[in-house]
C-alpha atoms as a PDB file:
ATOM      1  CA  UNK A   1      95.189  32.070 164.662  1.00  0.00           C
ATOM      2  CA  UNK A   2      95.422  35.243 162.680  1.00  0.00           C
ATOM      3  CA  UNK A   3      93.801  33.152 159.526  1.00  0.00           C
ATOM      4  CA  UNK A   4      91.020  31.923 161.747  1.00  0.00           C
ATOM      5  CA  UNK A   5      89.865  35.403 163.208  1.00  0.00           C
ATOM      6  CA  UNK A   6      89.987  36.645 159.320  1.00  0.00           C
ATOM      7  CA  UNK A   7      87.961  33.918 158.234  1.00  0.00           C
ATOM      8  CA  UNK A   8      85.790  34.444 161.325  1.00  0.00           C
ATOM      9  CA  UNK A   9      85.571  38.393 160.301  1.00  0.00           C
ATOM     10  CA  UNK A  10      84.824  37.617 156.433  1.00  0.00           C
ATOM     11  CA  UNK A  11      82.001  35.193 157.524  1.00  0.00           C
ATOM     12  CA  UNK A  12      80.316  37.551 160.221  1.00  0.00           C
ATOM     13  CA  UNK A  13      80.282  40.217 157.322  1.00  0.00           C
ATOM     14  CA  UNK A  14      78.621  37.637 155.434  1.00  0.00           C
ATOM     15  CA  UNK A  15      75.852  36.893 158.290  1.00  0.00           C
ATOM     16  CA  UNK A  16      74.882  40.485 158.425  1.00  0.00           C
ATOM     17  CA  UNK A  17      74.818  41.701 154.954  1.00  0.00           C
ATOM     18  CA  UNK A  18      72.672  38.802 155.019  1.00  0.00           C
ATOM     19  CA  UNK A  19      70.393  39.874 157.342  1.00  0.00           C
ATOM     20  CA  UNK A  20      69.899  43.509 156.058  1.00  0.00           C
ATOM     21  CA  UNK A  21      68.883  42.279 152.557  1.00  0.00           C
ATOM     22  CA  UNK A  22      66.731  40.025 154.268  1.00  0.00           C
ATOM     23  CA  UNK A  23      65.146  42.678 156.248  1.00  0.00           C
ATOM     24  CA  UNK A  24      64.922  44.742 153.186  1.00  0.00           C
ATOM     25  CA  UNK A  25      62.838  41.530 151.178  1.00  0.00           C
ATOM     26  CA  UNK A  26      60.822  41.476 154.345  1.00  0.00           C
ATOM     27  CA  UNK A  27      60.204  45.214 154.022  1.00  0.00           C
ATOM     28  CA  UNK A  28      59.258  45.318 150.960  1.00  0.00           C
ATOM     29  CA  UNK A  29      57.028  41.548 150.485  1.00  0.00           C
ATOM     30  CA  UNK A  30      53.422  41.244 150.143  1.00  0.00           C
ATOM     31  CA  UNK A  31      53.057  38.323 152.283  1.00  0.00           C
ATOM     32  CA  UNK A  32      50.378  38.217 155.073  1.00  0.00           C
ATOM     33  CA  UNK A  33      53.310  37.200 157.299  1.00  0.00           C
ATOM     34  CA  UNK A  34      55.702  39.981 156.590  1.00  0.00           C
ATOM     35  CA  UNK A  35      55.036  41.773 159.865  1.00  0.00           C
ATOM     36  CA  UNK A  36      56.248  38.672 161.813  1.00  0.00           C
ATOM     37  CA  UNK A  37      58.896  38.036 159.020  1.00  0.00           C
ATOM     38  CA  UNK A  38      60.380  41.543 159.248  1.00  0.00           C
ATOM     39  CA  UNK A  39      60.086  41.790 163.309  1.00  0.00           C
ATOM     40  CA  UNK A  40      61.677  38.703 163.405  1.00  0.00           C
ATOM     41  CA  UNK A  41      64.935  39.533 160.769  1.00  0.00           C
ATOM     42  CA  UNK A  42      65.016  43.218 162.560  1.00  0.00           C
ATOM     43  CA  UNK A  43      65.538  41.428 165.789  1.00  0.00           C
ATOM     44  CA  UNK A  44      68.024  38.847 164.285  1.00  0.00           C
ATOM     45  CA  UNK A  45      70.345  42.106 162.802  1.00  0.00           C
ATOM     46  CA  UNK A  46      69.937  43.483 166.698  1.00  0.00           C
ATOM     47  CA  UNK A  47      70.632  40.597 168.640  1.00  0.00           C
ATOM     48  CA  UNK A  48      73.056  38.575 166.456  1.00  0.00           C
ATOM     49  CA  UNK A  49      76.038  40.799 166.472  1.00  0.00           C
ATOM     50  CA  UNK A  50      75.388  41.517 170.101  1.00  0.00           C
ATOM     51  CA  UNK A  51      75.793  38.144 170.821  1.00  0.00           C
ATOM     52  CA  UNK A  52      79.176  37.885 169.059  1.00  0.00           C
ATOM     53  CA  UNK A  53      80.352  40.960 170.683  1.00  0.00           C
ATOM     54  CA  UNK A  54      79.198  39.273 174.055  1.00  0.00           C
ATOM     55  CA  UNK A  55      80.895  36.065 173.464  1.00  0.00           C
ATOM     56  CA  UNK A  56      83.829  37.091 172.270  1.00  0.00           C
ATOM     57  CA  UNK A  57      84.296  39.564 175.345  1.00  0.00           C
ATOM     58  CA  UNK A  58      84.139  36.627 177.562  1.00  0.00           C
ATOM     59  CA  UNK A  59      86.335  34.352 175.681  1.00  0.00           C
ATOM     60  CA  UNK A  60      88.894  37.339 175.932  1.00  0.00           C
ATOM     61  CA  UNK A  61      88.261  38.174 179.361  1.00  0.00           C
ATOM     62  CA  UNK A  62      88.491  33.769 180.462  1.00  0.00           C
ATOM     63  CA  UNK A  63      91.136  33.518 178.315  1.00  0.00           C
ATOM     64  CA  UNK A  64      92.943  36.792 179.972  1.00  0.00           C
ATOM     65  CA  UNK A  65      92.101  35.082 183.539  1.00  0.00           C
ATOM     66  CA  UNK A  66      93.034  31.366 183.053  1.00  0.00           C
ATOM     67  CA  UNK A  67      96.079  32.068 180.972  1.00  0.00           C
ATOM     68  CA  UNK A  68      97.578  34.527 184.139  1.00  0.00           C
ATOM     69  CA  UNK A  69      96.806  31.326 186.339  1.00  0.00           C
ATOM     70  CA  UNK A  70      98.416  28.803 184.258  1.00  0.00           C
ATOM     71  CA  UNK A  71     101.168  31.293 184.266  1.00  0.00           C
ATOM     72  CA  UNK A  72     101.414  31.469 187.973  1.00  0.00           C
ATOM     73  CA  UNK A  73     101.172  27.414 188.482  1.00  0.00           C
ATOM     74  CA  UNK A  74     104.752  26.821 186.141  1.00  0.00           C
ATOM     75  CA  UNK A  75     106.332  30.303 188.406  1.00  0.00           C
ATOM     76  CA  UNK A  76     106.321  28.365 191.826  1.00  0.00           C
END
């Protein structure tokens, strides 16, 4: 498990460093779309790593509350 989460770590690193040069290209482009491409690759470096912060606080917190009930079921 400890493999998965560093491989899981490495790759989210990945995603964002991603997403700042990508913001920086956008920045920096001439294309007549750049506003829309840079609003949308700011958002993406906002909401992405929210979203794994959100997700993985509810895997914790389910896997906090169904692991005390399969705990309880073997007890009695």
């Amino acid at each position: 498990m400890k493999k998965i989460k560093q491989i899981l770590a490495i790759l989210g690193i990945v995603l964002l460093v991603g997403l700042y040069i990508s913001t920086l290209v956008c920045a920096l482009s001439d294309s007549p779309d750049y506003e829309r491409m840079l609003s949308a690759s700011v958002y993406a470096t906002v909401i992405i790593p929210v979203l794994i912060w959100a997700y993985s606080f509810i895997y914790k917190l389910l896997k906090k509350h169904y692991g005390k009930d399969e705990d309880d079921s073997t007890e009695k």
